[in-house]
C-alpha atoms as a PDB file:
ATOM      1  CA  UNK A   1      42.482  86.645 -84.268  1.00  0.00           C
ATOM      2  CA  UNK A   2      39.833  89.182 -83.630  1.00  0.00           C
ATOM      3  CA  UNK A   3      36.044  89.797 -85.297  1.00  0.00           C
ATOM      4  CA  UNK A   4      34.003  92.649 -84.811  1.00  0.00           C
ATOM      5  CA  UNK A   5      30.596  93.404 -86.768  1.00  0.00           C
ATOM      6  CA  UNK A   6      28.794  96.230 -86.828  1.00  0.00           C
ATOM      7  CA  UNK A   7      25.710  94.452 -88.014  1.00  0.00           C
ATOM      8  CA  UNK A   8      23.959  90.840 -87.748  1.00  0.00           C
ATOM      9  CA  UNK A   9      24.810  89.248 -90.494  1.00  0.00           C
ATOM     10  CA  UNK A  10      23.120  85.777 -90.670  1.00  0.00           C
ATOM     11  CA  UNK A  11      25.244  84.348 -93.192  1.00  0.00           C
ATOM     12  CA  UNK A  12      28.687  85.933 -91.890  1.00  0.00           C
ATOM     13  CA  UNK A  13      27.359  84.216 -88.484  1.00  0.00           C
ATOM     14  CA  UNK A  14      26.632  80.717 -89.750  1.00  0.00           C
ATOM     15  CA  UNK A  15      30.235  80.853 -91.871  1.00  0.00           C
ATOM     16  CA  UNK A  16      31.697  81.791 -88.997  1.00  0.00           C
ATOM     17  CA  UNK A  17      30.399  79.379 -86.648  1.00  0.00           C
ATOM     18  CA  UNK A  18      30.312  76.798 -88.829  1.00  0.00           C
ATOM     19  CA  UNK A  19      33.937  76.760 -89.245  1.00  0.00           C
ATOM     20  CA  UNK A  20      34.638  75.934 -85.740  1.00  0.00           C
ATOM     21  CA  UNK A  21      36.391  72.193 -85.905  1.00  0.00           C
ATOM     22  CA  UNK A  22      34.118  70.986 -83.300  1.00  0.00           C
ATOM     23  CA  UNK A  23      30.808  71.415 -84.999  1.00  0.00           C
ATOM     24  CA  UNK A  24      31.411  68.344 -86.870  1.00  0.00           C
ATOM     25  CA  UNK A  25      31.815  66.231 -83.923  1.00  0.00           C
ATOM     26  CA  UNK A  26      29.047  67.787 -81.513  1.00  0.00           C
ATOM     27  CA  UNK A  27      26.597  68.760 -84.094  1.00  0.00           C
ATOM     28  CA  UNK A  28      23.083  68.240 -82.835  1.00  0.00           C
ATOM     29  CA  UNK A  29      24.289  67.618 -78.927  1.00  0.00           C
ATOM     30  CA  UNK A  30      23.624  69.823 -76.092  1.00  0.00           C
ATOM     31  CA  UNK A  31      27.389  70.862 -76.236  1.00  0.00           C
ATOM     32  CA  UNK A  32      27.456  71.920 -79.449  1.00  0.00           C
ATOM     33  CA  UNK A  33      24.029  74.086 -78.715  1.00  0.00           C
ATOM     34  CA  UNK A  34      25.829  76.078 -76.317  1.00  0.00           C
ATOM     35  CA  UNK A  35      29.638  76.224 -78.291  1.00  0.00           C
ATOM     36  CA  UNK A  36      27.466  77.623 -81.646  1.00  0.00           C
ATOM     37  CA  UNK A  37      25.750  80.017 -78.831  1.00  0.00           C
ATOM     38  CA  UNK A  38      29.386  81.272 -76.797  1.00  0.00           C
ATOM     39  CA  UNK A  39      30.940  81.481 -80.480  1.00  0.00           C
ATOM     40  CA  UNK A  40      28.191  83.718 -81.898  1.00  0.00           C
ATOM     41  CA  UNK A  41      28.708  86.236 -78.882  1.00  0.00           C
ATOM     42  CA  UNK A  42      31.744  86.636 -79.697  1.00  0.00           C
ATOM     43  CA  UNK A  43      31.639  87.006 -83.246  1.00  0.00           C
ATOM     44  CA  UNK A  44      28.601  89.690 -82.512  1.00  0.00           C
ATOM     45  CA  UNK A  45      30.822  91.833 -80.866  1.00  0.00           C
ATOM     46  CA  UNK A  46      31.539  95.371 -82.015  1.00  0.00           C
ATOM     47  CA  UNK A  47      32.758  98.588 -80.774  1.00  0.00           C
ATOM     48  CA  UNK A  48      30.362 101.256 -81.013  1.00  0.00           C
ATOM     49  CA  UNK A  49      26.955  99.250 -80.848  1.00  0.00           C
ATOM     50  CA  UNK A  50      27.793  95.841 -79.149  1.00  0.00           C
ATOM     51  CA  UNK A  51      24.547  95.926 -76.787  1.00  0.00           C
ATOM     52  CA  UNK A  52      22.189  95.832 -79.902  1.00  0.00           C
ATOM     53  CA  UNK A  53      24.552  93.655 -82.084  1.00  0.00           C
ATOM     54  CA  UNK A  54      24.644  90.941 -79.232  1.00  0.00           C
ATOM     55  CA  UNK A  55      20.453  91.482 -78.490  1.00  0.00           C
ATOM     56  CA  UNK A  56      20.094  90.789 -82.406  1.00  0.00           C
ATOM     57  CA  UNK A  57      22.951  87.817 -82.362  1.00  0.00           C
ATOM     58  CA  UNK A  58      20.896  86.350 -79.390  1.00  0.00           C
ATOM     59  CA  UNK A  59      17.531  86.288 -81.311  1.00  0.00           C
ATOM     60  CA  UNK A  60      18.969  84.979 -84.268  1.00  0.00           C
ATOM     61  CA  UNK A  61      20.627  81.949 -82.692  1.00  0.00           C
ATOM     62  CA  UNK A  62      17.223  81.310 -80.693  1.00  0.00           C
ATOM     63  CA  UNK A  63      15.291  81.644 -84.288  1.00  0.00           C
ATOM     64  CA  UNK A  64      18.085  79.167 -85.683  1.00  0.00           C
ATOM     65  CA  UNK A  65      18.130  76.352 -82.712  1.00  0.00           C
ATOM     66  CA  UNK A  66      14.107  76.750 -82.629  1.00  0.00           C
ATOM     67  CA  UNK A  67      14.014  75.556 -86.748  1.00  0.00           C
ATOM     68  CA  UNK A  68      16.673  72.694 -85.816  1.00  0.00           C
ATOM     69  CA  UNK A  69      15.302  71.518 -82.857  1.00  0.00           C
ATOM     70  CA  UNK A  70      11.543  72.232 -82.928  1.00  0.00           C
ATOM     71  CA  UNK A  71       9.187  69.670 -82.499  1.00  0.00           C
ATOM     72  CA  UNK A  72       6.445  68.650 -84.939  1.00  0.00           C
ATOM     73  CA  UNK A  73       3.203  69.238 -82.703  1.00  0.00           C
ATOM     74  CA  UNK A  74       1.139  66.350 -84.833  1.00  0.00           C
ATOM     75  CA  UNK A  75       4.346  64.049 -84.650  1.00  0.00           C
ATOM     76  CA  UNK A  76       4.444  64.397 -81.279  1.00  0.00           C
ATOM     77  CA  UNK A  77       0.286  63.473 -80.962  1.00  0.00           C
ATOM     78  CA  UNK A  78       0.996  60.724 -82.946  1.00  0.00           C
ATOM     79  CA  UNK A  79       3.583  59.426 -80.569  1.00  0.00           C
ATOM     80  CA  UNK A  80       1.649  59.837 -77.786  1.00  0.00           C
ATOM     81  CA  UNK A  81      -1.220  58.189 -79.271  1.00  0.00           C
ATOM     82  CA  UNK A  82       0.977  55.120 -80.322  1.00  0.00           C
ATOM     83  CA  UNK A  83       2.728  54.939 -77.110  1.00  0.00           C
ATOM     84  CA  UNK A  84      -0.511  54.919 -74.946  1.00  0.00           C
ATOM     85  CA  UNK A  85      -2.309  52.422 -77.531  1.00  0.00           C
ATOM     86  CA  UNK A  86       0.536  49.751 -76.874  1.00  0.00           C
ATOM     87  CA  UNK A  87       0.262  50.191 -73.411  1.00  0.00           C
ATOM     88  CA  UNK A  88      -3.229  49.572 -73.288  1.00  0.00           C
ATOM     89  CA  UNK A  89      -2.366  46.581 -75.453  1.00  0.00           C
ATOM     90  CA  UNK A  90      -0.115  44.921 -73.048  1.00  0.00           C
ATOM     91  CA  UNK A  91      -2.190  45.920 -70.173  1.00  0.00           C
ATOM     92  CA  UNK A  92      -5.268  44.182 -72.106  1.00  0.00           C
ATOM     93  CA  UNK A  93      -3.169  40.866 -72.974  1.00  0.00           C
ATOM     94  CA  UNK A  94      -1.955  40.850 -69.180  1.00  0.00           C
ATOM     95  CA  UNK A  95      -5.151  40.601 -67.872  1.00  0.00           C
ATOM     96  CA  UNK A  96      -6.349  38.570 -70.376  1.00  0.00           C
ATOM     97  CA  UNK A  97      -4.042  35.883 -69.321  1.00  0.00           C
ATOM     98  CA  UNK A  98      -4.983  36.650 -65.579  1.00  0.00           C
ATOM     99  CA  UNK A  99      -8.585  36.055 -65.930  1.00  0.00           C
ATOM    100  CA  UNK A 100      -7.448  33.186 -68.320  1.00  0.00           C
ATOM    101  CA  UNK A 101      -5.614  31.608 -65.862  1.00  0.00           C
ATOM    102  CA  UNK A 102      -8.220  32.266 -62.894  1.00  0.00           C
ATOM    103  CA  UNK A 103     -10.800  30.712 -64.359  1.00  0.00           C
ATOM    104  CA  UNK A 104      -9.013  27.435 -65.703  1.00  0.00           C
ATOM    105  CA  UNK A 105      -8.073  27.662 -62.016  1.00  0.00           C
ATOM    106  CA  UNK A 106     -11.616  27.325 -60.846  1.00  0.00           C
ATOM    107  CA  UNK A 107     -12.735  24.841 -63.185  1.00  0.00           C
ATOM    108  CA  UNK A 108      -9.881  22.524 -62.336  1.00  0.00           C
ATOM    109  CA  UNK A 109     -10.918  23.059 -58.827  1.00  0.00           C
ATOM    110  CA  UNK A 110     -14.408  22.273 -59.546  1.00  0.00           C
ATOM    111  CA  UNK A 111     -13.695  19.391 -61.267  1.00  0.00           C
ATOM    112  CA  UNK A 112     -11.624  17.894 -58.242  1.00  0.00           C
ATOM    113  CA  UNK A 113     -14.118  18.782 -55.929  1.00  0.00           C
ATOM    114  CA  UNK A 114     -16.604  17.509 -57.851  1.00  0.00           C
ATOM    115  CA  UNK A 115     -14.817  13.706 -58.996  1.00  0.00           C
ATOM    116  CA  UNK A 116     -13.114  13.492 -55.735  1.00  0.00           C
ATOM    117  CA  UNK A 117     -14.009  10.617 -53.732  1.00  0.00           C
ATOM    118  CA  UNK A 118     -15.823  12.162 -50.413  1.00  0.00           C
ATOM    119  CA  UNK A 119     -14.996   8.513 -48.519  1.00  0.00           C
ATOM    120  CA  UNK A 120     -11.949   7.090 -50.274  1.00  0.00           C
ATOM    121  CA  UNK A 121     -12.491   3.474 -50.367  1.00  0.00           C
ATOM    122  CA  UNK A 122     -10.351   1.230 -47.650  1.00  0.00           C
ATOM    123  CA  UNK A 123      -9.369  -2.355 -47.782  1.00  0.00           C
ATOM    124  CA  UNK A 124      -8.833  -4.417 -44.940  1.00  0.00           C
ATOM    125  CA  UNK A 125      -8.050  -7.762 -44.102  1.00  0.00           C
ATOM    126  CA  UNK A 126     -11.396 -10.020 -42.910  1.00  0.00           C
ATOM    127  CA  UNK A 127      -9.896 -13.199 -41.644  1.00  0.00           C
ATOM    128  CA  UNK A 128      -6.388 -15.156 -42.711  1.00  0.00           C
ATOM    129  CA  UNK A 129      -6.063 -18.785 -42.372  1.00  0.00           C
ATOM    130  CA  UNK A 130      -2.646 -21.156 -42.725  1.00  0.00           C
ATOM    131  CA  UNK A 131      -3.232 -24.173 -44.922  1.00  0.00           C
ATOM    132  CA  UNK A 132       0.435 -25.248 -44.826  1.00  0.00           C
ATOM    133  CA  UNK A 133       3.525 -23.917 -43.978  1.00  0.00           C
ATOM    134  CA  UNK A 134       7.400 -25.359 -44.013  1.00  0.00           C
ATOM    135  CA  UNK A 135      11.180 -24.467 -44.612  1.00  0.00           C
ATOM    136  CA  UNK A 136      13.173 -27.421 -46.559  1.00  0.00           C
ATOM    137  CA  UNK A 137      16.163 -27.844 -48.134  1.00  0.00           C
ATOM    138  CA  UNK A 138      17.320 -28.327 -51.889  1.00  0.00           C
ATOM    139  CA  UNK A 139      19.785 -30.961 -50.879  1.00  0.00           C
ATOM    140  CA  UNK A 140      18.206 -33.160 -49.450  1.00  0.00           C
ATOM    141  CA  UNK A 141      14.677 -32.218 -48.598  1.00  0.00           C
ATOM    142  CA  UNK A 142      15.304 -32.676 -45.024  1.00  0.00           C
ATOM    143  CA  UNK A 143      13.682 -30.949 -42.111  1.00  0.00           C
ATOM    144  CA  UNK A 144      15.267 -27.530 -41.187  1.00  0.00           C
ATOM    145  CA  UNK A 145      16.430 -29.058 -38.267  1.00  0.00           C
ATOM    146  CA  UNK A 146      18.330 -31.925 -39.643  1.00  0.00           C
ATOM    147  CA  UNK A 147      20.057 -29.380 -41.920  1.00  0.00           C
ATOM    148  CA  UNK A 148      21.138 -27.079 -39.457  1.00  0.00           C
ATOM    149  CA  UNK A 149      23.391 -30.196 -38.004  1.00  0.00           C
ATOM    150  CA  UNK A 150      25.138 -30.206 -40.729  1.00  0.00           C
ATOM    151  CA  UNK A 151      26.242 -26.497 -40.256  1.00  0.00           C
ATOM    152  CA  UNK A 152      26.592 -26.299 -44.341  1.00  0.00           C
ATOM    153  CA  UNK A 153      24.540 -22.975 -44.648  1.00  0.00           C
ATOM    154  CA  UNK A 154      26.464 -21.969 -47.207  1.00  0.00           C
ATOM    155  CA  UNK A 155      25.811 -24.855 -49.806  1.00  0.00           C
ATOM    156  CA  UNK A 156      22.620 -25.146 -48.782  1.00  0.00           C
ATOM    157  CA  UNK A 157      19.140 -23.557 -50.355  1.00  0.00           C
ATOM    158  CA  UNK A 158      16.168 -22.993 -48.161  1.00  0.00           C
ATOM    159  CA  UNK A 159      12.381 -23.209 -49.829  1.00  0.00           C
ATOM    160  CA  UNK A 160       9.426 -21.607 -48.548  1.00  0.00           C
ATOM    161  CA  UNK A 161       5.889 -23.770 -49.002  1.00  0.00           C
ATOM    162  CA  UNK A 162       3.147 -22.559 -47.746  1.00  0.00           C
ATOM    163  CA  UNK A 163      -0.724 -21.845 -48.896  1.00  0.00           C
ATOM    164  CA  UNK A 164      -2.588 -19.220 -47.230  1.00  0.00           C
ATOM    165  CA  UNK A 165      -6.116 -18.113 -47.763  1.00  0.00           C
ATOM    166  CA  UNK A 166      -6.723 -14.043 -47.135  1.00  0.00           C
ATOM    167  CA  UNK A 167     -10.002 -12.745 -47.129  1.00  0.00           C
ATOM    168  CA  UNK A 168     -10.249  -9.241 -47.551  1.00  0.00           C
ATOM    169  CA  UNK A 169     -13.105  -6.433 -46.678  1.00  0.00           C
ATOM    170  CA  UNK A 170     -13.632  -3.626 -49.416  1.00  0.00           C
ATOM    171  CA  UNK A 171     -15.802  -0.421 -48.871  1.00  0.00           C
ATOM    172  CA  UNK A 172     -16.787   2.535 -50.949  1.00  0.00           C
ATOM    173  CA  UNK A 173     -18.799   4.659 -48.452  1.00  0.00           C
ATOM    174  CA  UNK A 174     -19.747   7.209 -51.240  1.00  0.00           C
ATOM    175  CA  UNK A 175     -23.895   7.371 -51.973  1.00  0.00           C
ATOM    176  CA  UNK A 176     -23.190   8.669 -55.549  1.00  0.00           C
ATOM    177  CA  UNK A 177     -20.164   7.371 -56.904  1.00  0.00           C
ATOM    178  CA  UNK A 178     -19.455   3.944 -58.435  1.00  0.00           C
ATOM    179  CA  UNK A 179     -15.862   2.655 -57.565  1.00  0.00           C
ATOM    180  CA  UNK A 180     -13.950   1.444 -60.619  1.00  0.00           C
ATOM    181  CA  UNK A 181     -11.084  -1.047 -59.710  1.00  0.00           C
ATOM    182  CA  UNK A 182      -8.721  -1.467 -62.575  1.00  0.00           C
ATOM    183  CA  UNK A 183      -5.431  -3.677 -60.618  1.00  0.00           C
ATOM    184  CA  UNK A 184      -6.045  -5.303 -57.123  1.00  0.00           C
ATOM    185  CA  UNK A 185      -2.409  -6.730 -55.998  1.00  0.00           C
ATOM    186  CA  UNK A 186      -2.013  -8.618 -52.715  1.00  0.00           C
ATOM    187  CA  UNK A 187       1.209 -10.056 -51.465  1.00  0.00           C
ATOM    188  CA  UNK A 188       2.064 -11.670 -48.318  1.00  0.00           C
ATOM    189  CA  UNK A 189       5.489 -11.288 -46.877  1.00  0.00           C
ATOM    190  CA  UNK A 190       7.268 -12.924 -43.835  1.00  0.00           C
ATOM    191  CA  UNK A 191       9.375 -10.157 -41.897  1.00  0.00           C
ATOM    192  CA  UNK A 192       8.891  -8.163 -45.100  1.00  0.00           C
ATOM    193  CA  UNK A 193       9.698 -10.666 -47.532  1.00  0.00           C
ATOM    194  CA  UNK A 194       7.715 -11.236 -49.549  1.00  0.00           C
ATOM    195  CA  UNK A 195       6.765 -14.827 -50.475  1.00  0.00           C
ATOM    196  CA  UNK A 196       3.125 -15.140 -52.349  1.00  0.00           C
ATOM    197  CA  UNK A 197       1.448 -13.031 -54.539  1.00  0.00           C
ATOM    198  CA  UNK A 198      -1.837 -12.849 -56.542  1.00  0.00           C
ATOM    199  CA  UNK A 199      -3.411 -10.701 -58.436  1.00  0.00           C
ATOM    200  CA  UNK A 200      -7.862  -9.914 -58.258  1.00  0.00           C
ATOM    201  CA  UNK A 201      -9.725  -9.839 -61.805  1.00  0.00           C
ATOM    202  CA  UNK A 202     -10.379  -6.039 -62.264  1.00  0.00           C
ATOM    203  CA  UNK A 203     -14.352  -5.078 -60.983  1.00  0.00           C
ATOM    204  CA  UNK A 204     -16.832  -2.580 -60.538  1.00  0.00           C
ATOM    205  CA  UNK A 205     -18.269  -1.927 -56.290  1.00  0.00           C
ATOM    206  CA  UNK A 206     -21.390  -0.333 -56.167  1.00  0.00           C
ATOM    207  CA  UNK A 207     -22.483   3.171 -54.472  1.00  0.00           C
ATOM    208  CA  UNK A 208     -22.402   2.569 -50.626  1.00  0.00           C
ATOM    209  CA  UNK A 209     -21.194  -1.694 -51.072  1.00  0.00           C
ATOM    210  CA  UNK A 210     -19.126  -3.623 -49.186  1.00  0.00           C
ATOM    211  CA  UNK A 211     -17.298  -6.212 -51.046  1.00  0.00           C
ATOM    212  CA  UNK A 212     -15.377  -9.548 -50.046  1.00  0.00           C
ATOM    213  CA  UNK A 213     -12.595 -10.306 -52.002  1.00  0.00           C
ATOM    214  CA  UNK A 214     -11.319 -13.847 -50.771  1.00  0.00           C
ATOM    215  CA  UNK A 215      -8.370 -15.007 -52.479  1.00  0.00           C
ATOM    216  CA  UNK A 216      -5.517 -17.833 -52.101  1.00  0.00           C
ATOM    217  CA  UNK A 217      -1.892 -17.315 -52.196  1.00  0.00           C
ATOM    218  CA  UNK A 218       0.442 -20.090 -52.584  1.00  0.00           C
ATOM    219  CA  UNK A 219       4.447 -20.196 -52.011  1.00  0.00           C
ATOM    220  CA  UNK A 220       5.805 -23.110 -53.880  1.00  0.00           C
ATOM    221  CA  UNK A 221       9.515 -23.677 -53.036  1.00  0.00           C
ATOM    222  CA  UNK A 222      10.325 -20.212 -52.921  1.00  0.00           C
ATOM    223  CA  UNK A 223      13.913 -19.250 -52.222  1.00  0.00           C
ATOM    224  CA  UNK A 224      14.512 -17.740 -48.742  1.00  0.00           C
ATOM    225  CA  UNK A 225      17.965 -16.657 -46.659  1.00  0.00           C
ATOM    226  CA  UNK A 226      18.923 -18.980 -44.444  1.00  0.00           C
ATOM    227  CA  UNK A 227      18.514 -16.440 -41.563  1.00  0.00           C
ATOM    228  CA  UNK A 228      14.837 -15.809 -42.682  1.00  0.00           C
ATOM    229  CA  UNK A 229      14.195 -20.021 -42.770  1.00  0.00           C
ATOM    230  CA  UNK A 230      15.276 -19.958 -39.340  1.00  0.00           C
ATOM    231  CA  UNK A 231      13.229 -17.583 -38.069  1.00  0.00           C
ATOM    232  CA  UNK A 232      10.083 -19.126 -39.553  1.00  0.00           C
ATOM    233  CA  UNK A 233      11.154 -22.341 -38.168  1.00  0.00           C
ATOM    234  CA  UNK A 234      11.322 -20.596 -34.953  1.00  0.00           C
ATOM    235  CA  UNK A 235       8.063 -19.094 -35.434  1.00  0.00           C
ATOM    236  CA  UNK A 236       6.576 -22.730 -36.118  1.00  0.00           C
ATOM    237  CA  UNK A 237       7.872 -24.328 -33.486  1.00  0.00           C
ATOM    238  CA  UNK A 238       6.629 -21.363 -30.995  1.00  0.00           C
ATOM    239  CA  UNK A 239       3.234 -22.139 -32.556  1.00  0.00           C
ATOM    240  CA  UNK A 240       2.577 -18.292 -33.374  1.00  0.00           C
ATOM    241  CA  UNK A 241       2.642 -16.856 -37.127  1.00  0.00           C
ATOM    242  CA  UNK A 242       3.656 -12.859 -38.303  1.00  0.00           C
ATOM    243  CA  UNK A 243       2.623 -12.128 -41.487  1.00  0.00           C
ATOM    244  CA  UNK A 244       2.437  -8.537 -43.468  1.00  0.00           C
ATOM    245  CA  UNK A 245      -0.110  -8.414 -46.097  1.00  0.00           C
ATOM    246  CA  UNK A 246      -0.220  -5.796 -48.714  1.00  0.00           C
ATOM    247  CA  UNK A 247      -3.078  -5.021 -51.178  1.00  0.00           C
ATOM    248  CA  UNK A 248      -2.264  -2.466 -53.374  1.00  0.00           C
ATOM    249  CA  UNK A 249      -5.060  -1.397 -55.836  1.00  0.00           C
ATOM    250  CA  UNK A 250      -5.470   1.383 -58.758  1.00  0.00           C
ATOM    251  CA  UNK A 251      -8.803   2.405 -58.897  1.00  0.00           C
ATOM    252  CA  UNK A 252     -11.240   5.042 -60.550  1.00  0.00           C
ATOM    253  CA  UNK A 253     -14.832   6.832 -59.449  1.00  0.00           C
ATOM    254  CA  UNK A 254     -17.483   6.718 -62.055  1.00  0.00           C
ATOM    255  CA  UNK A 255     -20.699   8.955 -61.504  1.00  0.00           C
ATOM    256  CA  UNK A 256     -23.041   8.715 -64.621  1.00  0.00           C
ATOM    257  CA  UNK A 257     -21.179   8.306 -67.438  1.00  0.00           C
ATOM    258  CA  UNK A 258     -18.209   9.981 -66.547  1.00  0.00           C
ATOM    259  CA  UNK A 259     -15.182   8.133 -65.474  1.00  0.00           C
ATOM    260  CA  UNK A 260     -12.091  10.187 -63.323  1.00  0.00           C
ATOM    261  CA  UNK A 261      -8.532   9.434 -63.337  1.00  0.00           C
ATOM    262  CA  UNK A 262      -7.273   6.691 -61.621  1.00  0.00           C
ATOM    263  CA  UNK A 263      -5.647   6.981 -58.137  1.00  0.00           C
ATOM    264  CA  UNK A 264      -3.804   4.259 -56.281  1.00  0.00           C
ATOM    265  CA  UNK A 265      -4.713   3.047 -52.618  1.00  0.00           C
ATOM    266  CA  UNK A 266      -2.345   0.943 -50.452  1.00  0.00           C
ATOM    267  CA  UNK A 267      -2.875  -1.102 -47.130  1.00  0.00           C
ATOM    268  CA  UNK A 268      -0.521  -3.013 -44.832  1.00  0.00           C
ATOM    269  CA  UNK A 269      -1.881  -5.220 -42.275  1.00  0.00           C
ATOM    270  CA  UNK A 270      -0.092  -6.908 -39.706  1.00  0.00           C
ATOM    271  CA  UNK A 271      -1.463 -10.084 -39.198  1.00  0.00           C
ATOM    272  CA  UNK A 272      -0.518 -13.222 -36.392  1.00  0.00           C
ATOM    273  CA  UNK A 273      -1.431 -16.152 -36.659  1.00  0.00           C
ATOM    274  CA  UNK A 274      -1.330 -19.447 -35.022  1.00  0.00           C
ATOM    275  CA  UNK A 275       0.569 -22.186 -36.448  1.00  0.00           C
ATOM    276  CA  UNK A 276      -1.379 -25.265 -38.501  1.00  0.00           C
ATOM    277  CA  UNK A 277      -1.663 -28.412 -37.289  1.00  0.00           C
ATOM    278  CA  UNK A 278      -2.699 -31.788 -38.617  1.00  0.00           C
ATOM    279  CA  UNK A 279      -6.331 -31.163 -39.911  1.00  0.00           C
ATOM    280  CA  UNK A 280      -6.620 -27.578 -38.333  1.00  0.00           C
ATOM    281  CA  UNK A 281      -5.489 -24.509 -40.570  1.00  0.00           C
ATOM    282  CA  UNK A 282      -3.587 -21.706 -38.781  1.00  0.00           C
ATOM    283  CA  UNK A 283      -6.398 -18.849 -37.018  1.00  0.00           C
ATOM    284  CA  UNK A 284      -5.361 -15.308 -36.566  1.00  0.00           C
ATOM    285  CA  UNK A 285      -4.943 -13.797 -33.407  1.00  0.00           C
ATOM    286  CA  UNK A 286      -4.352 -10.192 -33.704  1.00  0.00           C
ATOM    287  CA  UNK A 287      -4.532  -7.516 -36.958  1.00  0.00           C
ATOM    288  CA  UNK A 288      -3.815  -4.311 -37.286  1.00  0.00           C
ATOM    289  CA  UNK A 289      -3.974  -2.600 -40.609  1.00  0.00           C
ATOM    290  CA  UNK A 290      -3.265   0.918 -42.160  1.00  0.00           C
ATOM    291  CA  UNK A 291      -4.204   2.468 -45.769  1.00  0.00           C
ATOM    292  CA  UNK A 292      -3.089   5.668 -47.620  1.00  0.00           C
ATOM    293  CA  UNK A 293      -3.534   7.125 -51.141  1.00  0.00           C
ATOM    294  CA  UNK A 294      -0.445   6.453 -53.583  1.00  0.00           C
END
């Protein structure tokens, strides 16, 4: 099929175009912007005036494609204007929450720096002395070394008795803060066991103080292995005593009226002794303690 016009008709040239099958699918895509363009052309054609016919077809398909597709100048502001003000919305809460989170930063830090102890306060062990100390059996409450004639370990329970006095150093070396101690725990342990343990009625130490806790700890027929009762025994009979102590407290710093959190502080010492005899308690010969924070 052929067309040929000899004028621009702008209705022939929409019913024309418009009947192409494909407008239906592509209408309003690039594609169908430049099939509506390539079909006009043709449709414009004409024998005895085609350069003018095609100038005009040209003009009217740009006139056409600029009412479709032209954009509304104040829409397009308005767009602009919303796009830009949500921007500067989320740019505002972002930094916002930056200078939020800066700051709560800084205060937390000047809080710490500020309730944090300057000297944390140590414990130590003064002095230890052995009251009593022995390894007996259930069965019959012989010496160790009757029972190990027997060579019935396995029947056999072995109790720990002892009584052992620990005197203990505290020190808060801070000039304005109070030292708040909530739980003071000691235990004494033999090769880690551990075999006594008491617990210190919760007290306040003054600014710069040093405090002496003394406290006794007594084992009464405590269950112990039978390779840990023979070591002891050995350790009697060697006259020379190894003993761990542990004092594990859970403290606070006061300054004014404001109380911190609490914090926990734990020491070990390492503590030998000599063994008791009749009428003379048990001395100790060497110590050697260490502390950190919990």
């Amino acid at each position: 099929m052929s067309f040929s016009f000899t004028i621009c008709d702008q209705n022939i040239l929409k019913q024309s175009c418009c009947s192409d099958p494909l407008q239906s699918l592509y209408k309003g895509s690039a594609f169908h912007n430049r099939l509506y363009l390539f079909c006009s052309l043709i449709l414009c054609r004409s024998e005895g005036d085609s350069v003018v016919c095609k100038d005009c077809c040209v003009k009217l398909l740009q006139d056409e494609m600029g009412e479709v597709y032209k954009v509304d100048p104040e829409y397009h502001e308005e767009r602009q204007r919303r796009k830009h003000a949500i921007k500067r919305m989320v740019m505002a809460a972002v930094l916002l929450l930056v200078i939020l989170l800066i700051v709560l930063g800084l205060i937390t830090f000047i809080v710490w720096l500020v309730l944090r102890p300057i000297h944390s306060p140590s414990w130590e062990v003064d002095d230890v002395k052995v009251l009593t100390i022995n390894i007996q059996s259930s069965a019959s409450r012989r010496r160790l070394a009757d029972v190990e004639s027997t060579k019935n370990w396995g029947i056999t329970t072995y109790l720990l008795n002892a009584d052992i006095v620990v005197a203990l150093r505290a020190c808060n070396r801070n000039k304005h803060m109070e030292v708040i101690y909530d739980r003071v725990d000691i235990k004494v342990a033999y090769a880690t066991a551990v075999f006594g343990r008491v617990m210190v009625p919760a007290f306040t130490q003054a600014k710069s103080n040093v405090t002496h806790v003394g406290t006794e700890v007594k084992a009464m027929s405590v269950p112990v292995s039978f390779v840990l009762a023979n070591a002891l025994q050995s350790d009697i009979q060697s006259g020379s005593l190894n003993f761990e102590v542990y004092v594990d407290v859970r403290a606070r710093v006061k300054i004014g009226g404001y109380k911190s959190f609490g914090f926990g502080r734990k020491t070990m010492c390492e503590v030998c002794t000599t063994t008791p005899t009749s009428g003379r308690p048990g001395q100790v010969v060497t110590k050697k303690c260490h502390s950190h924070r919990s």
